[in-house]
C-alpha atoms as a PDB file:
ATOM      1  CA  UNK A   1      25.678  -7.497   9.107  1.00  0.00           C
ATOM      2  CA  UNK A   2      26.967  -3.928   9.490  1.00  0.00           C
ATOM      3  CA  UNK A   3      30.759  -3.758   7.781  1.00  0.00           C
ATOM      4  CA  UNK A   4      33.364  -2.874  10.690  1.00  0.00           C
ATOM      5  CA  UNK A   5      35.810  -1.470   8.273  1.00  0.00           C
ATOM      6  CA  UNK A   6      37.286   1.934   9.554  1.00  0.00           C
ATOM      7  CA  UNK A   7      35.722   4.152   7.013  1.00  0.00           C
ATOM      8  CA  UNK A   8      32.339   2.017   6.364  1.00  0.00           C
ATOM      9  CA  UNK A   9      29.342   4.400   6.550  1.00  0.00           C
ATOM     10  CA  UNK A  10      27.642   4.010  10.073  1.00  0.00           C
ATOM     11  CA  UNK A  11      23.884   3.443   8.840  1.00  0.00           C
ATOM     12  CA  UNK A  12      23.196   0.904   6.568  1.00  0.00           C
ATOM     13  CA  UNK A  13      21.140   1.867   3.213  1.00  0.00           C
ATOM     14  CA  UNK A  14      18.904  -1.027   2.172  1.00  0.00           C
ATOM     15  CA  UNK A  15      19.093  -2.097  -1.823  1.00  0.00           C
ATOM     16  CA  UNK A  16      15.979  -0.768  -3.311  1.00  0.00           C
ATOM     17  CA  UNK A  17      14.725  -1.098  -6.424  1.00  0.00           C
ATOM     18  CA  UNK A  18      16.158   2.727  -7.073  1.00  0.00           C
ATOM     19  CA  UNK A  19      20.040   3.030  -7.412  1.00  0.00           C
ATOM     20  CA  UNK A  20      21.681   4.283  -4.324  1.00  0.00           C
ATOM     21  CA  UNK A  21      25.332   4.687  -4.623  1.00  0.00           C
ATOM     22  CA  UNK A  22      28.057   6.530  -2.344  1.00  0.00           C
ATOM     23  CA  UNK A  23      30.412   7.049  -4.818  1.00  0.00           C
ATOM     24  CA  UNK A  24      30.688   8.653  -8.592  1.00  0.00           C
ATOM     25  CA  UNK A  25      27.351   9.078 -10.362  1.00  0.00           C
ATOM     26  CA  UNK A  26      25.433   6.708 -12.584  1.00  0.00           C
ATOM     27  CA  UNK A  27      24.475   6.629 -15.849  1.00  0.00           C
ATOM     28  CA  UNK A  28      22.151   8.997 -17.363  1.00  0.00           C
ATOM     29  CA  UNK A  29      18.058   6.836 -16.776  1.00  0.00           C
ATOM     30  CA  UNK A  30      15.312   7.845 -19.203  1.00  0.00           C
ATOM     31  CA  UNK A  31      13.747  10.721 -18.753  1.00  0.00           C
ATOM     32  CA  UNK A  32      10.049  10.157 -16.885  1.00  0.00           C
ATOM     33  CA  UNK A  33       7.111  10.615 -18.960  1.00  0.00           C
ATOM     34  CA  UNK A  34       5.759  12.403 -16.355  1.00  0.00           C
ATOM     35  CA  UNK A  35       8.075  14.856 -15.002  1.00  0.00           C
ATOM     36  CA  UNK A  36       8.948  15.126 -10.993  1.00  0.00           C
ATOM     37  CA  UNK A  37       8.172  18.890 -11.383  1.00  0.00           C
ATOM     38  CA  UNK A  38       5.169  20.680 -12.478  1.00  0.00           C
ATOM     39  CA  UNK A  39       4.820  24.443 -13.044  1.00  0.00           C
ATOM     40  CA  UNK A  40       1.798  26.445 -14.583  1.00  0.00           C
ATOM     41  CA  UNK A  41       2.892  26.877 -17.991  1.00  0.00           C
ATOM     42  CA  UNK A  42       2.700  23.338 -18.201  1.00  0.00           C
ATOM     43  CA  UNK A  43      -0.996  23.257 -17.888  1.00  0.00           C
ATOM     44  CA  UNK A  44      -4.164  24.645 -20.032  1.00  0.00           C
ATOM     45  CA  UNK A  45      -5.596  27.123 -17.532  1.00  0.00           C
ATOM     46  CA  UNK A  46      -4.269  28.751 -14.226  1.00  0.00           C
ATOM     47  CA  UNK A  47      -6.338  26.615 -12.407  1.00  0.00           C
ATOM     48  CA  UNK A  48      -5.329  23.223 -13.524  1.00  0.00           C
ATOM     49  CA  UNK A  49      -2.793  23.525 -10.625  1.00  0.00           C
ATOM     50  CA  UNK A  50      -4.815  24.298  -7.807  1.00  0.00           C
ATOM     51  CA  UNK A  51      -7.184  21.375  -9.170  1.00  0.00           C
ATOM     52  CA  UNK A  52      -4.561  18.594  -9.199  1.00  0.00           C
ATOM     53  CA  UNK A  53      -3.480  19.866  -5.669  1.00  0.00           C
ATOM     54  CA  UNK A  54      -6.995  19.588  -4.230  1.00  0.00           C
ATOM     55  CA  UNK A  55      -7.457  16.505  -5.471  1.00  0.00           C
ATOM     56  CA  UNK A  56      -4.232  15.208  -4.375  1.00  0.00           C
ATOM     57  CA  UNK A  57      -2.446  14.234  -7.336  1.00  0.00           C
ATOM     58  CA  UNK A  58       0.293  17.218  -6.909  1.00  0.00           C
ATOM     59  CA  UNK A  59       1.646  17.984  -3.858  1.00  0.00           C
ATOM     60  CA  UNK A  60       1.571  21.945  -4.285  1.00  0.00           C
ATOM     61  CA  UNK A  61       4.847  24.092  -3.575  1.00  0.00           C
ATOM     62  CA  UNK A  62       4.165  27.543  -4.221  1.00  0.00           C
ATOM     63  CA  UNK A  63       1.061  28.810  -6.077  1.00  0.00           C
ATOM     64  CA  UNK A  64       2.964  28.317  -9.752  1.00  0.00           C
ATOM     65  CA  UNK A  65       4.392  24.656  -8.740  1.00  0.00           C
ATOM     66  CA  UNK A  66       4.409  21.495  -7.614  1.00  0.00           C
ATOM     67  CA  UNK A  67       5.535  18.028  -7.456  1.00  0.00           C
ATOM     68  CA  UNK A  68       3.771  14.449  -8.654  1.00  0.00           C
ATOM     69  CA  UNK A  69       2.907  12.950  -5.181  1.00  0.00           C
ATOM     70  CA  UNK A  70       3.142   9.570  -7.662  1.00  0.00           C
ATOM     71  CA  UNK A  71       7.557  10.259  -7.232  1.00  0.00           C
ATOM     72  CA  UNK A  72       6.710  11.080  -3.825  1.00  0.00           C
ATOM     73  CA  UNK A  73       5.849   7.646  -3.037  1.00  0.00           C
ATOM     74  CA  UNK A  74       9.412   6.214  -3.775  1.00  0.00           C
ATOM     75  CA  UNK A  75      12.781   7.356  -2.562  1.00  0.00           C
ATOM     76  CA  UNK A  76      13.930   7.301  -6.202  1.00  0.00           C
ATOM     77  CA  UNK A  77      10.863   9.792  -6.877  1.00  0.00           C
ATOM     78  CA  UNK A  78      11.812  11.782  -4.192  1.00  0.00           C
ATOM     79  CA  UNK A  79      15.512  12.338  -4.696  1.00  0.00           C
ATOM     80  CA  UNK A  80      14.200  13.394  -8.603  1.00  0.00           C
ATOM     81  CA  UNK A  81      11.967  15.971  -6.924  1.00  0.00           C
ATOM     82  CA  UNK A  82      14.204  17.533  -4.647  1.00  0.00           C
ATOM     83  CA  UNK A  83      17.534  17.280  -7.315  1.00  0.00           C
ATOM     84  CA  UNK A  84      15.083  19.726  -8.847  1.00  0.00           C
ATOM     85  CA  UNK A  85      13.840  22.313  -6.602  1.00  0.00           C
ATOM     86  CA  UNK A  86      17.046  22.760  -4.441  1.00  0.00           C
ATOM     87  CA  UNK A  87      20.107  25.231  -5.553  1.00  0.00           C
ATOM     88  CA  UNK A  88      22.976  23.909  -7.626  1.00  0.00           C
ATOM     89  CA  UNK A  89      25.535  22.067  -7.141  1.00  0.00           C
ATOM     90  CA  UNK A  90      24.233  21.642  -3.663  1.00  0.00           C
ATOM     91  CA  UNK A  91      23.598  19.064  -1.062  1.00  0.00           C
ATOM     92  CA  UNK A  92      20.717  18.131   0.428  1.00  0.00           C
ATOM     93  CA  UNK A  93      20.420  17.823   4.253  1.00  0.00           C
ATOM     94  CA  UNK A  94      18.707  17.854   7.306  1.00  0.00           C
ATOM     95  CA  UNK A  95      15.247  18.479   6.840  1.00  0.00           C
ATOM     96  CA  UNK A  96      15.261  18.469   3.015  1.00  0.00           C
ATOM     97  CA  UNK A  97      17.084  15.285   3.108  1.00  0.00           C
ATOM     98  CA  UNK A  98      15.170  13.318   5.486  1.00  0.00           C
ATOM     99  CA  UNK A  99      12.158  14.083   3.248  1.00  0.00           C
ATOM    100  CA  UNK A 100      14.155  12.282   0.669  1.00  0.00           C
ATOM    101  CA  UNK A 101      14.839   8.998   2.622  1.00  0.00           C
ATOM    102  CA  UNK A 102      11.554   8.909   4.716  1.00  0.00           C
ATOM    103  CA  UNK A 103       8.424  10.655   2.677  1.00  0.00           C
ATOM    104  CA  UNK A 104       5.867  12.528   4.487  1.00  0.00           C
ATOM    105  CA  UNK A 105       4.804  16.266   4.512  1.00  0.00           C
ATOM    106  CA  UNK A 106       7.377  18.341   2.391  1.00  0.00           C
ATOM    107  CA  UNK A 107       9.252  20.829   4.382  1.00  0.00           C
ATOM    108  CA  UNK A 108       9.306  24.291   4.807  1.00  0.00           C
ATOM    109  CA  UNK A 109      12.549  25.270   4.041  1.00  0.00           C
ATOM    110  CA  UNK A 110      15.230  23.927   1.689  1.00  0.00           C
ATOM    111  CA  UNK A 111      18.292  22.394   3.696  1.00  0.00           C
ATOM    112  CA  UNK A 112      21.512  22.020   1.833  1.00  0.00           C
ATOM    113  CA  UNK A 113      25.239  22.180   2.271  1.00  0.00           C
ATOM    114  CA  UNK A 114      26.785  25.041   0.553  1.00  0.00           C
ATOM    115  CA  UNK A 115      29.050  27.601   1.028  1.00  0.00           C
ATOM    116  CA  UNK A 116      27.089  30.233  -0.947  1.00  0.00           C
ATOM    117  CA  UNK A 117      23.810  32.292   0.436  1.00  0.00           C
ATOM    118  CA  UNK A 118      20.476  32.504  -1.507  1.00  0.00           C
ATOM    119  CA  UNK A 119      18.343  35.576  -1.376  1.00  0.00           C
ATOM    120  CA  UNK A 120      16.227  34.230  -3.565  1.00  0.00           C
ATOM    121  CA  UNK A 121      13.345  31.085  -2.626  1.00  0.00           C
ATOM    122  CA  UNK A 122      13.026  28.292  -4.676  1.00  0.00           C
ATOM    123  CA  UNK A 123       9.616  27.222  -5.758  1.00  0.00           C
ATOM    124  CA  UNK A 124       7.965  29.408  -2.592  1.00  0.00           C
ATOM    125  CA  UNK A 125      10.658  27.730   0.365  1.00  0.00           C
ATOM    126  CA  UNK A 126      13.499  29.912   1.401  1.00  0.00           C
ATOM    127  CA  UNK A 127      16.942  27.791   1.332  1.00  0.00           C
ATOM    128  CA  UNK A 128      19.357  27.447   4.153  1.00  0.00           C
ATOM    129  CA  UNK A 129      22.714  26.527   3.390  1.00  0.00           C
ATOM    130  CA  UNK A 130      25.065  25.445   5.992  1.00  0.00           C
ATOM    131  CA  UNK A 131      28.682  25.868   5.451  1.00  0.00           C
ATOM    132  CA  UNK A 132      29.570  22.209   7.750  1.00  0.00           C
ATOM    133  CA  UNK A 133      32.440  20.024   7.495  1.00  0.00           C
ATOM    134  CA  UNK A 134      31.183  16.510   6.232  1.00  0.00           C
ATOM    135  CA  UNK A 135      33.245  13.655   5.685  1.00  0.00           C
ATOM    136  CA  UNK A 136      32.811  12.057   2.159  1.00  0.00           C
ATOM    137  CA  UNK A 137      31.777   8.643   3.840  1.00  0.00           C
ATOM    138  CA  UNK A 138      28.811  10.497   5.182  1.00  0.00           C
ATOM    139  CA  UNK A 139      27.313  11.046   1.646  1.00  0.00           C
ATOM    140  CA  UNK A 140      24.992   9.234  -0.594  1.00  0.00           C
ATOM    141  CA  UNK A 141      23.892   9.885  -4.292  1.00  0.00           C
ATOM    142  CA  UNK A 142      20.705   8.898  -5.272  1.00  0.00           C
ATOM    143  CA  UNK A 143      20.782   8.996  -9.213  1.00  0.00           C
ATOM    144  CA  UNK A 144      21.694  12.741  -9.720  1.00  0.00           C
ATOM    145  CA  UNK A 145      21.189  13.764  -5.895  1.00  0.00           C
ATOM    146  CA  UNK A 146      23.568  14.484  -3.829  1.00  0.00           C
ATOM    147  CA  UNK A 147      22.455  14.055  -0.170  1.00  0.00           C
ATOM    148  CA  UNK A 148      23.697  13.361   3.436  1.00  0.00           C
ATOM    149  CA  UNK A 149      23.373   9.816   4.422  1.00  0.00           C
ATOM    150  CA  UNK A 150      20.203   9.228   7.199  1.00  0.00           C
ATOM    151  CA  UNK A 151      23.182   9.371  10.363  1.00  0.00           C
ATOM    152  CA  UNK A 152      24.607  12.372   9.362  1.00  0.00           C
ATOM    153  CA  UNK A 153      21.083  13.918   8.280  1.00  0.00           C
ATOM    154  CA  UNK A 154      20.186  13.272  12.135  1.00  0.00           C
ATOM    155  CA  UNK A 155      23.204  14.542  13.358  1.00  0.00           C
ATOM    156  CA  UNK A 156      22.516  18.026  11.329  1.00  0.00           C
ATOM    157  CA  UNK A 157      18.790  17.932  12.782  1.00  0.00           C
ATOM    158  CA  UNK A 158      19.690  18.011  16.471  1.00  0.00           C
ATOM    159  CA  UNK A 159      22.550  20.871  15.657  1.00  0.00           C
ATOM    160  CA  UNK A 160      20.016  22.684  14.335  1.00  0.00           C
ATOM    161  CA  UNK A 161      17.648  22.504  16.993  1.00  0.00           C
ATOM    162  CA  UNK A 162      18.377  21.288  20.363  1.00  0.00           C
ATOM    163  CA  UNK A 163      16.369  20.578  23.747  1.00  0.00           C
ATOM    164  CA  UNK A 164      13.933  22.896  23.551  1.00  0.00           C
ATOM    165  CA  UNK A 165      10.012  21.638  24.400  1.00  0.00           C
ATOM    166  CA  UNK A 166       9.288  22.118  20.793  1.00  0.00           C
ATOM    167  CA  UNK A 167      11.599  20.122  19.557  1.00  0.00           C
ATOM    168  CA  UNK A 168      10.840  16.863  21.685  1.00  0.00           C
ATOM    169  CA  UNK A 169       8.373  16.918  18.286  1.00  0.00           C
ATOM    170  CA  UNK A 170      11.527  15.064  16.581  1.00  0.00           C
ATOM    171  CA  UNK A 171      12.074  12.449  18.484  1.00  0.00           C
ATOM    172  CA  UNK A 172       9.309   9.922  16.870  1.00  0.00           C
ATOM    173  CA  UNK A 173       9.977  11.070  13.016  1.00  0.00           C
ATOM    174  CA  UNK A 174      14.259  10.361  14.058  1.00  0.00           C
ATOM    175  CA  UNK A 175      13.856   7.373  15.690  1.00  0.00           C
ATOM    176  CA  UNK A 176      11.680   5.965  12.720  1.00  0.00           C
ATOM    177  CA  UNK A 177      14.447   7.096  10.654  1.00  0.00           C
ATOM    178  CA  UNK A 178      17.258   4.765  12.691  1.00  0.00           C
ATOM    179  CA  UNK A 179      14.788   1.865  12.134  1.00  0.00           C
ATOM    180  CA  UNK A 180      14.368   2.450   8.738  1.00  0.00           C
ATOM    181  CA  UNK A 181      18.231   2.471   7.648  1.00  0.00           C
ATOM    182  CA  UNK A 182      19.506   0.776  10.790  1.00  0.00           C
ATOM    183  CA  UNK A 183      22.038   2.932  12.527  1.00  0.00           C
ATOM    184  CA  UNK A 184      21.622   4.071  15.863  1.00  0.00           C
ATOM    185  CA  UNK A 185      21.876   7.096  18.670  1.00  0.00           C
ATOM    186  CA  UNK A 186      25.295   5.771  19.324  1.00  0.00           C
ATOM    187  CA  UNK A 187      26.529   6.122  15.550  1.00  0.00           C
ATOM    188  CA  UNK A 188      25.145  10.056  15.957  1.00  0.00           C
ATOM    189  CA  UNK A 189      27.069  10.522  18.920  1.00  0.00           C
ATOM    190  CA  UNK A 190      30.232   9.422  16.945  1.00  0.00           C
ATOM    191  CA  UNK A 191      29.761  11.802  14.154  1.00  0.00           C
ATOM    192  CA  UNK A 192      29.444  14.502  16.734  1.00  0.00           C
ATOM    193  CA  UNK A 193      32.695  13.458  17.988  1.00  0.00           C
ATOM    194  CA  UNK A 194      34.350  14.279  15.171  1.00  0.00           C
ATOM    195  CA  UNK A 195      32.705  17.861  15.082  1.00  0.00           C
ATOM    196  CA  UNK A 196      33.141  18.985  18.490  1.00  0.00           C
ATOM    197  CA  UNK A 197      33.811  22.811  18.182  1.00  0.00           C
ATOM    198  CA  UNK A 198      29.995  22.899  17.116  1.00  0.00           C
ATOM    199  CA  UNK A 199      28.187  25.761  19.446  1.00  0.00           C
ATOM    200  CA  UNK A 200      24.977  23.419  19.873  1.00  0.00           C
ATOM    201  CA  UNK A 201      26.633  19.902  20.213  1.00  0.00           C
ATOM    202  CA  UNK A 202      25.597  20.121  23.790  1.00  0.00           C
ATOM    203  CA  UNK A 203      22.200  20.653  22.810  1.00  0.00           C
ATOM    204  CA  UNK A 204      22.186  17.987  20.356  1.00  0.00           C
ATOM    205  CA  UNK A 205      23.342  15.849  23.010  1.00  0.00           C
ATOM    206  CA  UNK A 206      20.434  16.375  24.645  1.00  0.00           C
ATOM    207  CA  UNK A 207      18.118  15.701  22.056  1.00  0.00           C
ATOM    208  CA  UNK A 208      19.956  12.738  20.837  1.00  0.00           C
ATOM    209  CA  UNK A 209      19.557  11.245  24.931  1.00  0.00           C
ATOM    210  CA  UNK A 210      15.938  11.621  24.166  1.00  0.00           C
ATOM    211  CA  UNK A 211      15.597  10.100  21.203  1.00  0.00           C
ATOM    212  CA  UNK A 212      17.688   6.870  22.745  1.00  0.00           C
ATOM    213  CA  UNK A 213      15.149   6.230  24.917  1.00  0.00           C
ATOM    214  CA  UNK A 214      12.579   6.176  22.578  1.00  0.00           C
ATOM    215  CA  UNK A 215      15.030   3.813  20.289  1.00  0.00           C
ATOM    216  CA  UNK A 216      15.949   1.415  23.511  1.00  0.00           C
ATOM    217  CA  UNK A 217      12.121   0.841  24.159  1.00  0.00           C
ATOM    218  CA  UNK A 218      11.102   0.297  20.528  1.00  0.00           C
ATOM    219  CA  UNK A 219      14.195  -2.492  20.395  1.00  0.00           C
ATOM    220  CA  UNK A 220      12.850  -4.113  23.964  1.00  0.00           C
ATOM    221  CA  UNK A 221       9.487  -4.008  22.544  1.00  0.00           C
ATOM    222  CA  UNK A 222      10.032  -6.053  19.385  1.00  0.00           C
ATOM    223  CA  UNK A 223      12.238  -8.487  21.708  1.00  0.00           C
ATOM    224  CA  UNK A 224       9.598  -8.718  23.841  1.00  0.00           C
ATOM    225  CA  UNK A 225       7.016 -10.127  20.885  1.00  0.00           C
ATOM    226  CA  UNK A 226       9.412 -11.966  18.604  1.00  0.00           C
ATOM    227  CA  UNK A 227       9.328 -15.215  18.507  1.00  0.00           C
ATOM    228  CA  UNK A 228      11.279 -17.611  21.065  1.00  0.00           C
END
């Protein structure tokens, strides 16, 4: 049951093997014997890399690195990979962060909250940092990541973007995303409330309309074929 206190987070994180924690960070875990990371130095030839991503054991950043799809394949994994690549003392967000809590094809670009601007690409993806106003209740850590909870990574999706054709795209990969961690179009809307003097909160709106149609037929759906 979703709490009702005033300042409760509006999605709900499930309880995973992997820590996830809102608050102050946990203790130190064991360092993987096989690290999250790999670069080209760490292997015999300069074609060990290109091997391991053919083959699909490393899912390849930039021609010198890449990352153990193995960690991909848990949101633990995931959070070690991108604590890694991104700037910092940064946060993750939008895209970057919903790679965290749902998997899939890494992105493009690196996505984190900061107030500083990097020239400079990290492991072959050029990093955009927003300078937004985010509430602390609206943050996660996952072991040493720092990272938007799934609402308020939503919410920074459809600012970004807005109701263009090409960005309809978004609708199935968010709505998945409110299944997944249970919070809803409605919950969006409310964090947008609280950030109205955003230029494209109109157009995220609009997107966010779109996606609640898609959410309202997925819930009639599995009405419709659960058990009396």
């Amino acid at each position: 049951m979703r709490s009702t206190a005033p300042d409760a987070p509006r999605d709900t994180i499930p309880a995973p093997a992997e820590p996830v924690t809102p608050g102050m960070p946990l203790a130190p875990r064991p360092k993987p014997i096989i690290p999250p990371i790999l670069v080209d130095r760490d292997l015999p030839g300069p074609l060990s890399l290109k091997r391991l991503t053919i083959i699909g054991s490393v899912g390849g950043l930039d021609s010198r690195s890449g990352y153990w799809t193995e960690h991909a394949d848990t949101l633990y994994g995931r959070a070690m990979i991108t604590e890694r690549i991104i700037p910092f003392a940064t946060i993750a967000c939008a895209f970057t962060a919903l790679w965290v809590w749902m998997g899939g094809t890494f992105p493009d670009t690196l996505d984190v909250m900061s107030r500083s601007h990097f020239r400079k690409t990290h492991h072959g993806r050029r990093v955009r940092a927003f300078d937004r106003k985010v509430e602390h209740r609206d943050l996660a850590r996952i072991g040493p990541l720092r990272i938007t909870r799934p609402a308020r990574t939503v919410c920074d999706i459809v600012t970004i973007f807005g109701d263009r054709t090409e960005d309809m795209l978004l609708i199935e990969p968010i709505a998945d995303c409110m299944d997944a961690y249970d919070f809803s179009p409605g919950d969006c809307m409310m964090i947008l409330d609280e950030n109205p003097c955003m230029p494209t909160v109109p157009q995220a709106r609009t997107l966010l309309r779109s996606v609640s149609r898609i959410y309202a037929q997925r819930r009639a759906n599995r009405q419709e074929f659960s058990p009396a």
